[in-house]
N, C-alpha and C. Protein backbone atom coordinates (compact mmCIF):
# COMPACT_ATOMS: atom_id res chain seq x y z
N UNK A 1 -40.80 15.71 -52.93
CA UNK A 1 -41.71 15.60 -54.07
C UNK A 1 -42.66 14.42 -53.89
N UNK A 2 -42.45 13.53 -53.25
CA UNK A 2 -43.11 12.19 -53.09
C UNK A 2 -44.66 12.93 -52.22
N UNK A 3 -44.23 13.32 -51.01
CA UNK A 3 -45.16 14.04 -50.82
C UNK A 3 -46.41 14.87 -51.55
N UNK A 4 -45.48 15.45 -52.19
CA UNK A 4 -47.10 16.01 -53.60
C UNK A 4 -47.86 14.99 -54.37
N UNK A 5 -46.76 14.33 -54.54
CA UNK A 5 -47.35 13.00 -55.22
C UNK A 5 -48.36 12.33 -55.08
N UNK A 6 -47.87 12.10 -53.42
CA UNK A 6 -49.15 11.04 -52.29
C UNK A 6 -50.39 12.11 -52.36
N UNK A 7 -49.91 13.46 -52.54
CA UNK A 7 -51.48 14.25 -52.19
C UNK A 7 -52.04 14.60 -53.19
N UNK A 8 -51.35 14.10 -54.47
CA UNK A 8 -52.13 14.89 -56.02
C UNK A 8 -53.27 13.31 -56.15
N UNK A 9 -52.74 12.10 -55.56
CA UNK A 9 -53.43 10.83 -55.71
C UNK A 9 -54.67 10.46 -54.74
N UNK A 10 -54.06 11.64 -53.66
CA UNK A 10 -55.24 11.51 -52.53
C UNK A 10 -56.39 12.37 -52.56
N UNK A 11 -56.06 12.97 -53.64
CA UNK A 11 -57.05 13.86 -53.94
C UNK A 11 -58.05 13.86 -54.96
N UNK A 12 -56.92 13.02 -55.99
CA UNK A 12 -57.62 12.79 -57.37
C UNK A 12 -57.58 11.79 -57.65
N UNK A 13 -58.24 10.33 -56.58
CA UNK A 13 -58.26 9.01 -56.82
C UNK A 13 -58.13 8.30 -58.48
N UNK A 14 -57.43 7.21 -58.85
CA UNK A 14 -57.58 7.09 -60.58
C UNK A 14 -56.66 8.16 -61.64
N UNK A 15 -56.48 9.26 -60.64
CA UNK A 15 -55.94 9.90 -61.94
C UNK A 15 -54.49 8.88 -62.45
N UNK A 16 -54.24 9.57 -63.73
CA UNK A 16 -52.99 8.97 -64.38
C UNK A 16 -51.79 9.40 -64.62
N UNK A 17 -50.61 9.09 -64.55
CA UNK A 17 -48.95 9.69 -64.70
C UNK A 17 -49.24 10.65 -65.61
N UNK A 18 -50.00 10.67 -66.76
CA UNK A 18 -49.83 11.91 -67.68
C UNK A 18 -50.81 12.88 -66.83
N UNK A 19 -51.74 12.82 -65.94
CA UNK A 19 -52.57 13.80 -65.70
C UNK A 19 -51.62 14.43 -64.21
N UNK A 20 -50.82 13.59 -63.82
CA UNK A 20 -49.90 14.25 -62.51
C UNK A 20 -48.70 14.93 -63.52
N UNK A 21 -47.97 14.60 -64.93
CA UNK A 21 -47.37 15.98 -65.23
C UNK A 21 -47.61 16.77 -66.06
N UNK A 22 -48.97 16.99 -66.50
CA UNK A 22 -49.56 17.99 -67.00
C UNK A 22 -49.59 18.96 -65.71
N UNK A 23 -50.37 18.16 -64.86
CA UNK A 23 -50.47 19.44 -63.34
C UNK A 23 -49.40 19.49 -62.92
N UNK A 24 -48.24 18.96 -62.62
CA UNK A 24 -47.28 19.52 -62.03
C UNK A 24 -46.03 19.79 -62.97
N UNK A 25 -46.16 19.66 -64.33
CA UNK A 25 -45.33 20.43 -64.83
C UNK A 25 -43.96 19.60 -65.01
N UNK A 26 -43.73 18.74 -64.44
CA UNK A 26 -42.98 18.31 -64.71
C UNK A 26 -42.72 17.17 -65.48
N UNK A 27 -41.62 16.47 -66.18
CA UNK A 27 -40.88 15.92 -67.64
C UNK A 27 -41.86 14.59 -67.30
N UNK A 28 -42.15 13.65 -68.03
CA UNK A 28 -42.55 12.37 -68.24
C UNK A 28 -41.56 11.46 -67.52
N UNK A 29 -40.24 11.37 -67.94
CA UNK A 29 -39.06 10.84 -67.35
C UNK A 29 -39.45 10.33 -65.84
N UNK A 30 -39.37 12.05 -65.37
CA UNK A 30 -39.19 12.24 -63.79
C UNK A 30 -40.48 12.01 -63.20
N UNK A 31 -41.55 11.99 -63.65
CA UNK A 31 -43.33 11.58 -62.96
C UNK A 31 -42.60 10.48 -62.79
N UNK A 32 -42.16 9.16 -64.13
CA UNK A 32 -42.53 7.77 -64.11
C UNK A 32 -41.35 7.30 -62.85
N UNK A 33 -40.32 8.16 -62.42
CA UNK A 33 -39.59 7.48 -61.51
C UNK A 33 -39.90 8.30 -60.65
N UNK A 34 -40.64 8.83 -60.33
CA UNK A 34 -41.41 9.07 -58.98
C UNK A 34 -42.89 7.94 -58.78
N UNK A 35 -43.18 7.76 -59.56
CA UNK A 35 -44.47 6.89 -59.50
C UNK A 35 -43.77 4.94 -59.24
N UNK A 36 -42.55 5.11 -59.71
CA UNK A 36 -42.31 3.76 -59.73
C UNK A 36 -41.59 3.91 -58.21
N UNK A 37 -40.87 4.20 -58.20
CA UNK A 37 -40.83 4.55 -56.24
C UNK A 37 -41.82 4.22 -55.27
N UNK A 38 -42.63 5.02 -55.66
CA UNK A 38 -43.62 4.71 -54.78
C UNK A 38 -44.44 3.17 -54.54
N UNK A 39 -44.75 2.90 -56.11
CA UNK A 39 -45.19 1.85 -56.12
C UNK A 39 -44.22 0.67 -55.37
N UNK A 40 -43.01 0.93 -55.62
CA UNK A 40 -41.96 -0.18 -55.07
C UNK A 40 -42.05 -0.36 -53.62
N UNK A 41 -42.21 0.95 -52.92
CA UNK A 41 -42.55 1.35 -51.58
C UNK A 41 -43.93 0.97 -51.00
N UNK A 42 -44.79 0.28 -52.14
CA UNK A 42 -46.45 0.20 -51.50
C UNK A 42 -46.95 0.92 -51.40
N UNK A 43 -47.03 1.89 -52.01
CA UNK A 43 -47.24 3.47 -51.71
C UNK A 43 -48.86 3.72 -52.56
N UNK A 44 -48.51 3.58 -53.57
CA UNK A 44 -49.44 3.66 -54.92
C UNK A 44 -49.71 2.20 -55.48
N UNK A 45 -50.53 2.17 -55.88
CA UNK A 45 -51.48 0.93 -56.66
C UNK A 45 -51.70 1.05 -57.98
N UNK A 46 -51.55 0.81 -59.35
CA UNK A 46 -51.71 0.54 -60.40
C UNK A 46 -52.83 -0.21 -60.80
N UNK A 47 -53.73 0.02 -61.35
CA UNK A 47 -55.53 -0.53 -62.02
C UNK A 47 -55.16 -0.28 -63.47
N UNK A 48 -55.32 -1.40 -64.21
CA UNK A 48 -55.93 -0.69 -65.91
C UNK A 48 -57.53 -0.06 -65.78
N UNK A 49 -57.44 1.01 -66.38
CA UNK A 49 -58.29 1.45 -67.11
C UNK A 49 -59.66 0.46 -67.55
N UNK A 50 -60.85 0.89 -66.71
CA UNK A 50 -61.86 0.30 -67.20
C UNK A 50 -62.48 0.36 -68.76
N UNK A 51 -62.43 1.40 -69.07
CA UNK A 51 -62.95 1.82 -70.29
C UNK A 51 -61.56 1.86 -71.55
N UNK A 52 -60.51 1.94 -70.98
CA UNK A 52 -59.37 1.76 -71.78
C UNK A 52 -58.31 0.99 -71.36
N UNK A 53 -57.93 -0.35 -71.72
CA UNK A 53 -57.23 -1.09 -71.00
C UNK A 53 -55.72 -0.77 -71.21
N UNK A 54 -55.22 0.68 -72.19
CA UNK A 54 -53.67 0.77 -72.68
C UNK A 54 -53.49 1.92 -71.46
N UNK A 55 -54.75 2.41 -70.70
CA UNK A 55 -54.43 3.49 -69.76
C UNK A 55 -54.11 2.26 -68.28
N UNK A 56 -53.16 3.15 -67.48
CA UNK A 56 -53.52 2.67 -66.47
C UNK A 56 -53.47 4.02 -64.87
N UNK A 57 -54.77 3.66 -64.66
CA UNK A 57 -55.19 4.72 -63.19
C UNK A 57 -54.53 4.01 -61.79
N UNK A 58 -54.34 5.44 -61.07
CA UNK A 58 -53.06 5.03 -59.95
C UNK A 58 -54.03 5.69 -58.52
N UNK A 59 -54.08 4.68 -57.51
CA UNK A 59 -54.51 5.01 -56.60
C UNK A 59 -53.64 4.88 -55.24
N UNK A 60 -53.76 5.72 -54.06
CA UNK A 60 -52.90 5.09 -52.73
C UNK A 60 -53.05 3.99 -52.16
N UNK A 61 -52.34 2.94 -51.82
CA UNK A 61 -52.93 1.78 -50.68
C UNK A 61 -53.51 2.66 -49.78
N UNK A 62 -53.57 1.29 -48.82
CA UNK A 62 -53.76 1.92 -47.65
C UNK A 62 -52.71 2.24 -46.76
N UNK A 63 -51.62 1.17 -46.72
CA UNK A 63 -50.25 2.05 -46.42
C UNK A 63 -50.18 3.71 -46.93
N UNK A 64 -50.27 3.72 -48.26
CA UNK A 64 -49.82 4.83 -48.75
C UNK A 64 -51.17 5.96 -48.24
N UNK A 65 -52.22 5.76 -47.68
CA UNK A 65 -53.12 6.16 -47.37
C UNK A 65 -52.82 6.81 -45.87
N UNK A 66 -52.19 6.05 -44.76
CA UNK A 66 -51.67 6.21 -43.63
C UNK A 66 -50.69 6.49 -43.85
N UNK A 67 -49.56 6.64 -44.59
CA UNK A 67 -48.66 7.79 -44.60
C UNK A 67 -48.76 8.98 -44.68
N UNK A 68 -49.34 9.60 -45.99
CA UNK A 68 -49.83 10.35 -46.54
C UNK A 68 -50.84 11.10 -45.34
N UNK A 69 -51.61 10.56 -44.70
CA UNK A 69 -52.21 10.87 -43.14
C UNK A 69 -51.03 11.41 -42.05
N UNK A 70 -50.27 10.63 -41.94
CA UNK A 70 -48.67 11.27 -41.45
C UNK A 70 -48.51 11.83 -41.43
N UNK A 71 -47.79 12.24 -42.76
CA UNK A 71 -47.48 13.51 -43.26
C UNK A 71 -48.06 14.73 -42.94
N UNK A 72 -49.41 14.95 -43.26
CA UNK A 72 -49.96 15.72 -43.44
C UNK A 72 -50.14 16.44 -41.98
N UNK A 73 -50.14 15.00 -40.76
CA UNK A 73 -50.60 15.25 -39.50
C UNK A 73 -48.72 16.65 -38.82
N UNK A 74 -48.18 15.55 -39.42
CA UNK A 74 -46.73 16.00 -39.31
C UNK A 74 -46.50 17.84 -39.78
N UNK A 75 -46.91 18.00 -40.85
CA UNK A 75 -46.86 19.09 -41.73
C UNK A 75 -47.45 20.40 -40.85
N UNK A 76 -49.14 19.65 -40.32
CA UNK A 76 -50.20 20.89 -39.71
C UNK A 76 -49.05 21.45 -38.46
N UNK A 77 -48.49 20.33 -37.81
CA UNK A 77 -47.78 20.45 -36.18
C UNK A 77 -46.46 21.51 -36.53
N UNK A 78 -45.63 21.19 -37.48
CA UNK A 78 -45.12 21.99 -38.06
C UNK A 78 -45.09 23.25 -38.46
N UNK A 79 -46.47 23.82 -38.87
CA UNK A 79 -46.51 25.17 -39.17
C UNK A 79 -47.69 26.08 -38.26
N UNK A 80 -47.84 24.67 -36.85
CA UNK A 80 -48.41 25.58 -35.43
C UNK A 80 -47.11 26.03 -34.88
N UNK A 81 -46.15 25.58 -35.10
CA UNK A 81 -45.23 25.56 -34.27
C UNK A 81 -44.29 27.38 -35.43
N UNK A 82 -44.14 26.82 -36.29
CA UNK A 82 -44.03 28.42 -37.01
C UNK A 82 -44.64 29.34 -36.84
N UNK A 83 -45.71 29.37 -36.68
CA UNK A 83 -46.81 30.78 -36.56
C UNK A 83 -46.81 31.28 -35.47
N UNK A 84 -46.20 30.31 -34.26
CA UNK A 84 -46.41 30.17 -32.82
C UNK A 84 -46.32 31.90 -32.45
N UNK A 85 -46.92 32.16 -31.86
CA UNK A 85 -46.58 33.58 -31.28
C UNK A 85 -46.99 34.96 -32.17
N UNK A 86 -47.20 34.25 -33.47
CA UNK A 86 -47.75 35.73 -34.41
C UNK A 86 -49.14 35.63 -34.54
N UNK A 87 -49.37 37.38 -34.34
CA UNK A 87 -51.18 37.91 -34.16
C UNK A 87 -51.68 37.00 -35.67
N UNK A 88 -53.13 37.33 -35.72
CA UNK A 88 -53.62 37.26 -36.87
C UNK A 88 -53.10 38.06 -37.98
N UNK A 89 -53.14 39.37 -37.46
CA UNK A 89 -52.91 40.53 -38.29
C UNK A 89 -51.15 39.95 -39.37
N UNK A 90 -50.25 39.73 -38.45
CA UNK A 90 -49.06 39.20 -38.64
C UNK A 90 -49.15 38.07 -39.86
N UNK A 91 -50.02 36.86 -39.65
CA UNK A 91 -50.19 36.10 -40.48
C UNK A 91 -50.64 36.19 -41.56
N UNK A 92 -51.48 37.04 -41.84
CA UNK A 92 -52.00 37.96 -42.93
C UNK A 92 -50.94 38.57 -44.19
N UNK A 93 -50.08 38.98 -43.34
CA UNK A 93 -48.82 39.69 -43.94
C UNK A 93 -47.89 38.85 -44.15
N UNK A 94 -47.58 37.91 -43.57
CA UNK A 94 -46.78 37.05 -44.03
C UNK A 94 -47.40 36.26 -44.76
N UNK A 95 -48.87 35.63 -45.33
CA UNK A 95 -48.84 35.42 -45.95
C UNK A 95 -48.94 35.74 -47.78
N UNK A 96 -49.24 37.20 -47.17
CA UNK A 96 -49.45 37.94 -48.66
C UNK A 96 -47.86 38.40 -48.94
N UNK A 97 -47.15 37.85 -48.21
CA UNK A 97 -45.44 38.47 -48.86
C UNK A 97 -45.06 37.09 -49.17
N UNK A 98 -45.27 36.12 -48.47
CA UNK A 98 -44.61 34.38 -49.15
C UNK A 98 -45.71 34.17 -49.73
N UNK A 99 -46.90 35.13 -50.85
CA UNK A 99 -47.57 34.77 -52.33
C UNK A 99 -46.75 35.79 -53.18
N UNK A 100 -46.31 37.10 -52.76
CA UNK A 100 -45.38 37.56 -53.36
C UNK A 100 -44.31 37.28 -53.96
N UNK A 101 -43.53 36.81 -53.03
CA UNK A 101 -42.19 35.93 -53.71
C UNK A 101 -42.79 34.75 -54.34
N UNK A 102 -43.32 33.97 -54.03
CA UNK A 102 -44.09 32.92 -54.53
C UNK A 102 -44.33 33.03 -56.44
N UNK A 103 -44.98 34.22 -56.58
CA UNK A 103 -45.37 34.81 -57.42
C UNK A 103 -44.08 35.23 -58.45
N UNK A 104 -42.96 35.43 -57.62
CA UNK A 104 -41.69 36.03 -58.71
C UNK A 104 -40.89 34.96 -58.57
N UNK A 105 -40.78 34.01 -57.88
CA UNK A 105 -40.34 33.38 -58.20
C UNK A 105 -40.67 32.25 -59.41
N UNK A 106 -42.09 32.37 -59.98
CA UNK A 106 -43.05 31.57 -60.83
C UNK A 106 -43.04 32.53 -62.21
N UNK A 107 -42.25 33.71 -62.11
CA UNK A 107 -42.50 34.45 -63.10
C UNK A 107 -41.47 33.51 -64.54
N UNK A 108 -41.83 33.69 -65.43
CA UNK A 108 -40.52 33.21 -66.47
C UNK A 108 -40.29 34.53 -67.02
C-alpha cells in the first residue's frame, strides 16, 4: 500500500490525507498511519496550507522521490518479465480477462 501512496503523491503534488481517502477509499484511521510511516521513513513531507493554515498538503522528498523511481523502475522489469513470450494478440486477452475479474471482484 505504501507504494500507492508514494504514487497518489507523485502524481498529485500538495494533495491532502483527506483527498488520498476519498480516492482510495479507505478509513481515515488507516490513510493517517500510512502517511505517518512514511513521513517517519522520509518518505513524504508535510507543508501547511498556504491559503489555509488548519490544512496541511503532503509532498515526496526527494528520497521519497527516488524510491518511488525504484519502484516503479522495479515494477516495469517485473511485468517484461511476465508477458515475456506472449503475442500481442495474447496480451490483449489477458488483459481484458484481469479487467474482468477486476471488475467482479469490485462488484458489492
Amino acid at each position: 500500500m505504501e507504494h500507492k501512496v508514494l504514487g497518489y503523491f507523485a502524481q498529485r503534488p500538495g494533495a491532502t490525507q483527506r483527498d488520498l481517502a476519498q480516492h482510495s477509499g479507505r478509513d481515515k484511521a488507516q490513510v493517517t498511519r500510512l502517511v505517518q510511516g512514511l513521513r517517519e521513513k522520509g518518505l513524504i513531507d508535510a507543508r501547511p496550507d498556504e491559503a489555509d493554515r488548519r490544512s496541511t498538503r503532503l509532498y515526496l522528498t526527494a528520497t521519497g522521490e527516488a524510491t518511488y523511481a525504484d519502484m516503479q523502475r522495479h515494477g516495469e522489469l517485473l511485468a517484461a518479465q511476465a508477458l515475456s513470450g506472449l503475442s500481442d494478440d495474447e496480451r490483449r486477452q489477458l488483459g481484458g480477462l484481469l479487467a474482468r475479474v477486476q471488475a467482479n471482484l469490485l462488484r458489492e
